[in-house]
N, C-alpha and C. Protein backbone atom coordinates (compact mmCIF):
# COMPACT_ATOMS: atom_id res chain seq x y z
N UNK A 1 116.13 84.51 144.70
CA UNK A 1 114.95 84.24 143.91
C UNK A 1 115.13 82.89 143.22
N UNK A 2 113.81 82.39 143.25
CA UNK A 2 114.02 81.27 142.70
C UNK A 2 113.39 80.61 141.20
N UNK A 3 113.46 79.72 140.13
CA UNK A 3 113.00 80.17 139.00
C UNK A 3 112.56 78.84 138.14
N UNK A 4 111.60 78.81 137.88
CA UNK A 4 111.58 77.71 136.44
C UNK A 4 111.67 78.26 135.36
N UNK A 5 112.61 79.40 135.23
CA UNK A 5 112.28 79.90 133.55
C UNK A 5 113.37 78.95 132.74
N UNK A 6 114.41 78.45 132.78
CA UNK A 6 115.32 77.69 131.92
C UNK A 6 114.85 76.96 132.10
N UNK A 7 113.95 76.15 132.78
CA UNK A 7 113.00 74.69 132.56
C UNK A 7 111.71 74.70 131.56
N UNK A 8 111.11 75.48 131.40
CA UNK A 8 110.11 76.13 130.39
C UNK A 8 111.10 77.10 129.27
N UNK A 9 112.10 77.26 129.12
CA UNK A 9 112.90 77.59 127.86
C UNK A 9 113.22 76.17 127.39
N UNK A 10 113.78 75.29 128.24
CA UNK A 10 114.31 74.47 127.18
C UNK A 10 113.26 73.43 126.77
N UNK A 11 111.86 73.09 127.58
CA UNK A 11 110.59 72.71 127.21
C UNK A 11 110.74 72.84 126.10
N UNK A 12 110.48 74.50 125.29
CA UNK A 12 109.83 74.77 124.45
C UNK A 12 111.20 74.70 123.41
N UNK A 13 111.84 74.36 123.60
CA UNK A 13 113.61 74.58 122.33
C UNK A 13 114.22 75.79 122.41
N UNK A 14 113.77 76.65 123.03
CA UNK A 14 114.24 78.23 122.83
C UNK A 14 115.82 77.91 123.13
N UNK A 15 116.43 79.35 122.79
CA UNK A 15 117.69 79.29 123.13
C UNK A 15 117.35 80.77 124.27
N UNK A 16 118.21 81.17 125.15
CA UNK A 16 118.53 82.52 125.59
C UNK A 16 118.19 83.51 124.83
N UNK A 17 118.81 84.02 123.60
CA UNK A 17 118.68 84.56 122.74
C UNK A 17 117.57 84.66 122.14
N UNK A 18 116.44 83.80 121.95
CA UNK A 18 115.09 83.18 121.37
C UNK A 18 114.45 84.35 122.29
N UNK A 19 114.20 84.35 123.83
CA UNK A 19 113.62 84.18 124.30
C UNK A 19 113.99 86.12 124.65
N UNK A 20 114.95 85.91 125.22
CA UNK A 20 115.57 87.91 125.02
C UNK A 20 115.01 88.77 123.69
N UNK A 21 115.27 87.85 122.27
CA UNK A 21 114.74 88.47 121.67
C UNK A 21 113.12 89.00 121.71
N UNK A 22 112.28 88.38 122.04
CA UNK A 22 110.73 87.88 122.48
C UNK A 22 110.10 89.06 123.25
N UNK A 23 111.32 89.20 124.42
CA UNK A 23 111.20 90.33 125.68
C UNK A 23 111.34 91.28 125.59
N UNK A 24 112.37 91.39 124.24
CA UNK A 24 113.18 92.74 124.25
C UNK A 24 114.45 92.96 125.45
N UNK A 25 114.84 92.23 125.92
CA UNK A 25 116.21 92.07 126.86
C UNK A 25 117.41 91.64 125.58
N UNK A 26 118.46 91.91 127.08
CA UNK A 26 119.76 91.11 126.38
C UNK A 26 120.16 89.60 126.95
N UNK A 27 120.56 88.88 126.03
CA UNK A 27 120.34 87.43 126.19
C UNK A 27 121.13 87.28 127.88
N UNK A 28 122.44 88.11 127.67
CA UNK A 28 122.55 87.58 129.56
C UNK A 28 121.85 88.64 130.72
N UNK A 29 120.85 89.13 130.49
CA UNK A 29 119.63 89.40 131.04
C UNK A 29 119.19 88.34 131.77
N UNK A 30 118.80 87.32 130.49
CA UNK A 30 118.28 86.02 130.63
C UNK A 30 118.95 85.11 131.54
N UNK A 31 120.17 85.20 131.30
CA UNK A 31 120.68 84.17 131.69
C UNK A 31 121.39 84.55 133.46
N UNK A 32 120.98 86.09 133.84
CA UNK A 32 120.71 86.26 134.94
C UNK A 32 119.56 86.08 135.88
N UNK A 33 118.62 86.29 135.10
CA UNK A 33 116.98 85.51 135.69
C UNK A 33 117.45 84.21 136.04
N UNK A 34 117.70 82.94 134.67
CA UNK A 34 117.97 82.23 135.03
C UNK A 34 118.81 81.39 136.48
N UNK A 35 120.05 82.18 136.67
CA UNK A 35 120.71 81.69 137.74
C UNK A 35 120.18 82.40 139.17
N UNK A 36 119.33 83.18 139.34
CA UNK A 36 118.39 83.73 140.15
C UNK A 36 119.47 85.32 140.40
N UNK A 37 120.81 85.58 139.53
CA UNK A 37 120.89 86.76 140.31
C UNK A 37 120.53 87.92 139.69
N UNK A 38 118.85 88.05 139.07
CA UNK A 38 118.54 89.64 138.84
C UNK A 38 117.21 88.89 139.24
N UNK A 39 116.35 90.29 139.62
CA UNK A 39 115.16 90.54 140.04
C UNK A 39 114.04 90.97 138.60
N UNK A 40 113.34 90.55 138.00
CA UNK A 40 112.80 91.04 136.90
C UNK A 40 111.82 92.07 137.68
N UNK A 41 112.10 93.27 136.68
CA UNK A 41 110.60 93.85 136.85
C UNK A 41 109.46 93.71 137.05
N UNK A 42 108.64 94.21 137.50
CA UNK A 42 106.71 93.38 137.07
C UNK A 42 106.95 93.07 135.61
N UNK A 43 106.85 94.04 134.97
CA UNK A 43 106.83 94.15 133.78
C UNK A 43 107.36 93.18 132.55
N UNK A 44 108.67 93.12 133.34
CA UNK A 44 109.28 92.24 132.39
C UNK A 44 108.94 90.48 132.96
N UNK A 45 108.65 90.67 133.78
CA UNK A 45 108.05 89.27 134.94
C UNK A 45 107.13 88.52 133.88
N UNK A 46 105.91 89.79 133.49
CA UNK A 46 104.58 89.30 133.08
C UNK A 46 105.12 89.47 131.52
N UNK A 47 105.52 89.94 130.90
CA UNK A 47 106.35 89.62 129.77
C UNK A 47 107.11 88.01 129.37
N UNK A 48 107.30 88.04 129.72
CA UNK A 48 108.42 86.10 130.20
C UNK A 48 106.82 85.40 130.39
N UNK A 49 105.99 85.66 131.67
CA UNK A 49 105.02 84.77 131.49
C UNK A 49 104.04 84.31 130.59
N UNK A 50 104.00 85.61 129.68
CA UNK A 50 102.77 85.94 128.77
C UNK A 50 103.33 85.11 127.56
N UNK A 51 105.18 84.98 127.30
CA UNK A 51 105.39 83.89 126.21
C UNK A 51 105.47 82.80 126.70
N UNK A 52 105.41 82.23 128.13
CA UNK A 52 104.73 80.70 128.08
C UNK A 52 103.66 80.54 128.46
N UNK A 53 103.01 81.36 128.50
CA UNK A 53 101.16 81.25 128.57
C UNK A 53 101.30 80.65 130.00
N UNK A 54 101.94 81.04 130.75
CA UNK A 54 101.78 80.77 132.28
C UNK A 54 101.70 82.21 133.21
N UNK A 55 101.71 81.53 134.45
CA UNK A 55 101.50 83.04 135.58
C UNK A 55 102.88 83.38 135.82
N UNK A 56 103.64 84.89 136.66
CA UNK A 56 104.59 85.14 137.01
C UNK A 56 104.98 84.32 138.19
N UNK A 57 103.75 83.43 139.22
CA UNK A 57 104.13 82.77 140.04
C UNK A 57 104.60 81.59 140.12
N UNK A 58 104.15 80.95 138.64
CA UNK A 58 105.19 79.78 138.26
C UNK A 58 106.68 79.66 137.81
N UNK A 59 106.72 81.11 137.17
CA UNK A 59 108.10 81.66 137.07
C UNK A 59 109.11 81.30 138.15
N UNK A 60 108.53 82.12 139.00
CA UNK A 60 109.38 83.34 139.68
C UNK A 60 108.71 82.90 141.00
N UNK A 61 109.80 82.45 142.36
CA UNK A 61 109.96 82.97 143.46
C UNK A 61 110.60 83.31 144.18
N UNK A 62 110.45 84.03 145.11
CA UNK A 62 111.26 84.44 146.38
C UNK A 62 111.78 83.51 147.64
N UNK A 63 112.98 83.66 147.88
CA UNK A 63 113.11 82.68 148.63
C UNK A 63 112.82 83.19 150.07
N UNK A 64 113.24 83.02 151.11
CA UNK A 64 113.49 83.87 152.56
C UNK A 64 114.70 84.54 152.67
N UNK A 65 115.58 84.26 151.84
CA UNK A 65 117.12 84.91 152.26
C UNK A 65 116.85 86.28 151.46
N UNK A 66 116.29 86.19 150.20
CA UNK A 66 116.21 87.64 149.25
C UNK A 66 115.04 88.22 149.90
N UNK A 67 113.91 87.90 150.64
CA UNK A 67 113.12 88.46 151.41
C UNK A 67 113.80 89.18 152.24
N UNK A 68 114.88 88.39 153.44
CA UNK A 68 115.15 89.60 154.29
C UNK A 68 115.96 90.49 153.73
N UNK A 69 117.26 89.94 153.05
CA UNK A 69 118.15 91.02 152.21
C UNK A 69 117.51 92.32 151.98
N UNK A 70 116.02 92.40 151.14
CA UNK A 70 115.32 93.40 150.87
C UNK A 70 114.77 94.26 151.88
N UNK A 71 114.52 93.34 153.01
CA UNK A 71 114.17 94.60 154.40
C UNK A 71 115.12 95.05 154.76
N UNK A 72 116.23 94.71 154.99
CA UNK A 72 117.45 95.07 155.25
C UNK A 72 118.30 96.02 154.72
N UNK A 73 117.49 96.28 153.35
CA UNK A 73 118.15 97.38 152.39
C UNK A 73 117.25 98.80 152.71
């Protein structure tokens, strides 16, 4: 997965922590989004988007390798 969320955290000054707190996560939650190795929920997807007033698709994408991984599972 692939991600602009630490590019729109540090936009705005947040820290990890800022931003976990916000979500209700734990800051290395965050900082697993960040490096692409967790999958957010919908939920928590549109959560993260809704505090930068953007969509989950600017967030958040999928690459082709975590696409097939997932058929594969």
């Amino acid at each position: 997965m692939k991600t602009n969320l630490k590019l729109r955290r540090l936009e705005r000054g947040m820290k990890q922590s800022d931003l976990a707190d916000l979500v209700n996560v734990r800051r290395e939650t965050i900082g697993r989004l960040e490096q692409g190795q967790y999958c957010p929920s919908l939920r928590l997807a549109m959560d993260i988007a809704r505090v930068f007033n953007t969509t989950v698709e600017d967030l958040f994408s999928f690459d082709d390798e975590y696409e097939a991984e997932a058929r594969n599972q």
